[in-house]
C-alpha atoms as a PDB file:
ATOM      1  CA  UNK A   1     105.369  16.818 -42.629  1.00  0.00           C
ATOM      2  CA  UNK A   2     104.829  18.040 -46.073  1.00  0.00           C
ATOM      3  CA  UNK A   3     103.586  16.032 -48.734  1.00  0.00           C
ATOM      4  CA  UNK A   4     105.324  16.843 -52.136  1.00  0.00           C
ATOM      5  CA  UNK A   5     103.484  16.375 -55.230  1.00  0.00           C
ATOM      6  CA  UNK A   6     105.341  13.418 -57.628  1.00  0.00           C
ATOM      7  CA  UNK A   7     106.393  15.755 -60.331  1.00  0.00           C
ATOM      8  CA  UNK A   8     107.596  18.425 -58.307  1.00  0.00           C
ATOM      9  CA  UNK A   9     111.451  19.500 -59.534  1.00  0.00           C
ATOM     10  CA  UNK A  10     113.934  17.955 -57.518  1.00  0.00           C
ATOM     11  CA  UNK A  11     115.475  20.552 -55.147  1.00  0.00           C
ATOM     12  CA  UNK A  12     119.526  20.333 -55.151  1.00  0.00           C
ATOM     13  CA  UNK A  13     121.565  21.535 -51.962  1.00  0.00           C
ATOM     14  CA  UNK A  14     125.229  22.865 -53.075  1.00  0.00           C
ATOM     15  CA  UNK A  15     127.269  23.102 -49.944  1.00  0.00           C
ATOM     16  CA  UNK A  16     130.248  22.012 -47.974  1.00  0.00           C
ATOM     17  CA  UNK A  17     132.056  20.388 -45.429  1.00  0.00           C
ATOM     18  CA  UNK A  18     131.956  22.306 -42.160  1.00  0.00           C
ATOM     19  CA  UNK A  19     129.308  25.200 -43.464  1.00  0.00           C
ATOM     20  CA  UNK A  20     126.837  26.199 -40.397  1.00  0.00           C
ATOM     21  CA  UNK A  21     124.942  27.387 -42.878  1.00  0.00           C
ATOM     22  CA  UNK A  22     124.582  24.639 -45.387  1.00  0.00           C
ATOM     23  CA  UNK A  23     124.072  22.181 -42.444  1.00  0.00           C
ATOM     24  CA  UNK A  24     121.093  24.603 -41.191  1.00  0.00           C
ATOM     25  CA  UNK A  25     119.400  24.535 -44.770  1.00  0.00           C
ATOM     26  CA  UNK A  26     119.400  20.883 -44.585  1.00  0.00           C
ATOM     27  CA  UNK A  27     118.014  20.619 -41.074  1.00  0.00           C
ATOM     28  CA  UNK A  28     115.089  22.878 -42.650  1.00  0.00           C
ATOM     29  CA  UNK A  29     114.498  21.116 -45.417  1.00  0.00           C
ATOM     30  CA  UNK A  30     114.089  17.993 -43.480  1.00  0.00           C
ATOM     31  CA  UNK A  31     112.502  19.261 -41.043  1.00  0.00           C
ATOM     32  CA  UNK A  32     109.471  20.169 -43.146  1.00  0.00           C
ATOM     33  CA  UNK A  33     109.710  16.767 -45.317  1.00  0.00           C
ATOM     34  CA  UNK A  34     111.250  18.403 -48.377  1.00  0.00           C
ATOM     35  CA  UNK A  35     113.579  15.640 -50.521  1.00  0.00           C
ATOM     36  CA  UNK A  36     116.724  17.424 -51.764  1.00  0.00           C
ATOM     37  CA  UNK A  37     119.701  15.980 -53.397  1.00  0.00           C
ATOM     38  CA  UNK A  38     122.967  17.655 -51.372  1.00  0.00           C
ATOM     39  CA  UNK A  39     125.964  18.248 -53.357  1.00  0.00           C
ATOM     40  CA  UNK A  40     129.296  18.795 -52.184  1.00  0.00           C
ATOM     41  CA  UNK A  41     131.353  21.342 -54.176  1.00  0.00           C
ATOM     42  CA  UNK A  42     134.654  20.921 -52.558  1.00  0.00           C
ATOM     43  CA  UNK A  43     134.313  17.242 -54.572  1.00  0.00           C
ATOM     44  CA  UNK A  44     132.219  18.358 -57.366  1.00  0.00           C
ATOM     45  CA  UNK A  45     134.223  20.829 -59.917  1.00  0.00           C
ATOM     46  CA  UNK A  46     130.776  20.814 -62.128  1.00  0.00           C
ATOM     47  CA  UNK A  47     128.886  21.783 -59.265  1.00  0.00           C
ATOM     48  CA  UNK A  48     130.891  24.394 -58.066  1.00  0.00           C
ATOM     49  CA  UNK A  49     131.273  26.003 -61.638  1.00  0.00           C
ATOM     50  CA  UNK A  50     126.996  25.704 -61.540  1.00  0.00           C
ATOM     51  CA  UNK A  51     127.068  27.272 -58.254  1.00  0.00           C
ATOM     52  CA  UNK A  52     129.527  30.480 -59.520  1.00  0.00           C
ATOM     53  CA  UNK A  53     127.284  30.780 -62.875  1.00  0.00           C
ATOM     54  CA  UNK A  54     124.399  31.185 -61.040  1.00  0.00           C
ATOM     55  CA  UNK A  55     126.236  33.946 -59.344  1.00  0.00           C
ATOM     56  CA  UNK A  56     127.088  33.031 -55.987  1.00  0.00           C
ATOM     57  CA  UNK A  57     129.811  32.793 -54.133  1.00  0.00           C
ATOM     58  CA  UNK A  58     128.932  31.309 -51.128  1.00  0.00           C
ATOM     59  CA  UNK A  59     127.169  28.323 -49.603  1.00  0.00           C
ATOM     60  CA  UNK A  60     124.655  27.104 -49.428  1.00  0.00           C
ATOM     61  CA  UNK A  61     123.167  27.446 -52.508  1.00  0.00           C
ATOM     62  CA  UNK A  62     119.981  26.435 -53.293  1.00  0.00           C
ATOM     63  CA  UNK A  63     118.238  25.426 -56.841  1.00  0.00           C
ATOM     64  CA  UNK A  64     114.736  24.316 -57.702  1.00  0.00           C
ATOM     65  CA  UNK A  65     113.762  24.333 -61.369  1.00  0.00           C
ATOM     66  CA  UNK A  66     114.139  28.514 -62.367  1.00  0.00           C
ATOM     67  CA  UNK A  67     114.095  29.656 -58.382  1.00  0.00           C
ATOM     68  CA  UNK A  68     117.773  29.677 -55.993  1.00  0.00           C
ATOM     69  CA  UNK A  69     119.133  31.778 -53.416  1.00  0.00           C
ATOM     70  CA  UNK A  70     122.063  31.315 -51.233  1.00  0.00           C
ATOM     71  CA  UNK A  71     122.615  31.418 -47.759  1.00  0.00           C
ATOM     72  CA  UNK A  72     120.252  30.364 -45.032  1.00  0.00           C
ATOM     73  CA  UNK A  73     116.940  31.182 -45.755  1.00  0.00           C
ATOM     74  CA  UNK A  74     114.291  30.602 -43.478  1.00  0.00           C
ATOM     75  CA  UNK A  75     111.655  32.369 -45.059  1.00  0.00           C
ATOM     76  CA  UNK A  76     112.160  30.703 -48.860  1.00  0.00           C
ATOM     77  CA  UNK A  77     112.340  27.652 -47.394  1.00  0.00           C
ATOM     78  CA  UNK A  78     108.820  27.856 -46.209  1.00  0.00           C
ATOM     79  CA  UNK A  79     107.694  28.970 -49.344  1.00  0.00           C
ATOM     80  CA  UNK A  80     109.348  26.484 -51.273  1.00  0.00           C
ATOM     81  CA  UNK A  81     107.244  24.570 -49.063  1.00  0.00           C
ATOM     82  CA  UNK A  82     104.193  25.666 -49.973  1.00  0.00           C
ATOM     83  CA  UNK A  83     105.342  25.631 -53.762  1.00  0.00           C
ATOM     84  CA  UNK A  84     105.992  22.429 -53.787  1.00  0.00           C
ATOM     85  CA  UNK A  85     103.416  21.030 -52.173  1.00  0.00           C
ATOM     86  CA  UNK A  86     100.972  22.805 -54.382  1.00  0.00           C
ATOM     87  CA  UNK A  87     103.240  22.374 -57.329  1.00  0.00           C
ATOM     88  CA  UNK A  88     101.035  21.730 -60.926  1.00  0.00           C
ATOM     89  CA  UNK A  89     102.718  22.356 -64.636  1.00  0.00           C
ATOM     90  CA  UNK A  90     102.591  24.741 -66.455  1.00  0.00           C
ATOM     91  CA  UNK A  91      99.346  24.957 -68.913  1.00  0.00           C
ATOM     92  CA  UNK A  92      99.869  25.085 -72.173  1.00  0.00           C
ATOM     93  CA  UNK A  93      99.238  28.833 -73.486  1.00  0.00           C
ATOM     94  CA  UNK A  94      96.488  28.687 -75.868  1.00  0.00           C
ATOM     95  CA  UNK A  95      97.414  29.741 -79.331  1.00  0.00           C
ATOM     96  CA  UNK A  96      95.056  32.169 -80.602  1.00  0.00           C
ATOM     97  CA  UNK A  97      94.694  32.423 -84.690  1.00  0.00           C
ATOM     98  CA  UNK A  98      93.547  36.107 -84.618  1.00  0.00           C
ATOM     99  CA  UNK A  99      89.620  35.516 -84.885  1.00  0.00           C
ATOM    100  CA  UNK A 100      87.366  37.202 -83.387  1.00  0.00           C
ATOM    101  CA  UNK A 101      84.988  34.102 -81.717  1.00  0.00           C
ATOM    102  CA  UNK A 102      82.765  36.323 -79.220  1.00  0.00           C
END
């Protein structure tokens, strides 16, 4: 089982009721100790209007932080896996005042 690092960005499922699909991507995700928050669009009117902004128009749909794809995806899962479990923030980007300090 993976271990996530704490301040990893919460991974949100968009599916629905009776999707093979979305019901595979969870199994995954489980599977390999990945936390995700599953949301049902055929309740959710916000979520599906997320899910069609992204672009999609079918489920699943998957969204952590910037990165999402839709369908069943064996092959981001695992690297979301990876990702996650390595996860750090983002350093700040040094400002540079134009100096020359060699």
């Amino acid at each position: 089982m993976t271990e996530i690092h704490p301040d990893a960005p919460t991974v949100v499922l968009y599916s629905k009721p009776g999707c093979g699909q979305c019901v595979a991507t969870a199994k995954a995700l489980t599977a390999r100790g990945i936390p995700f928050v599953k949301v049902d669009v055929s309740v959710d009117a916000n979520a599906a209007a997320r899910v069609r902004d992204l672009g999609y128009r079918s489920l699943p749909v998957v969204v952590v932080g910037d990165m999402h794809w839709s369908g069943f995806q064996l092959d981001k899962i695992q690297q979301l896996e990876v990702a996650l479990k390595y996860w750090t923030p983002s350093a700040p980007i040094p400002e540079h005042d134009g100096g020359d300090h060699a």
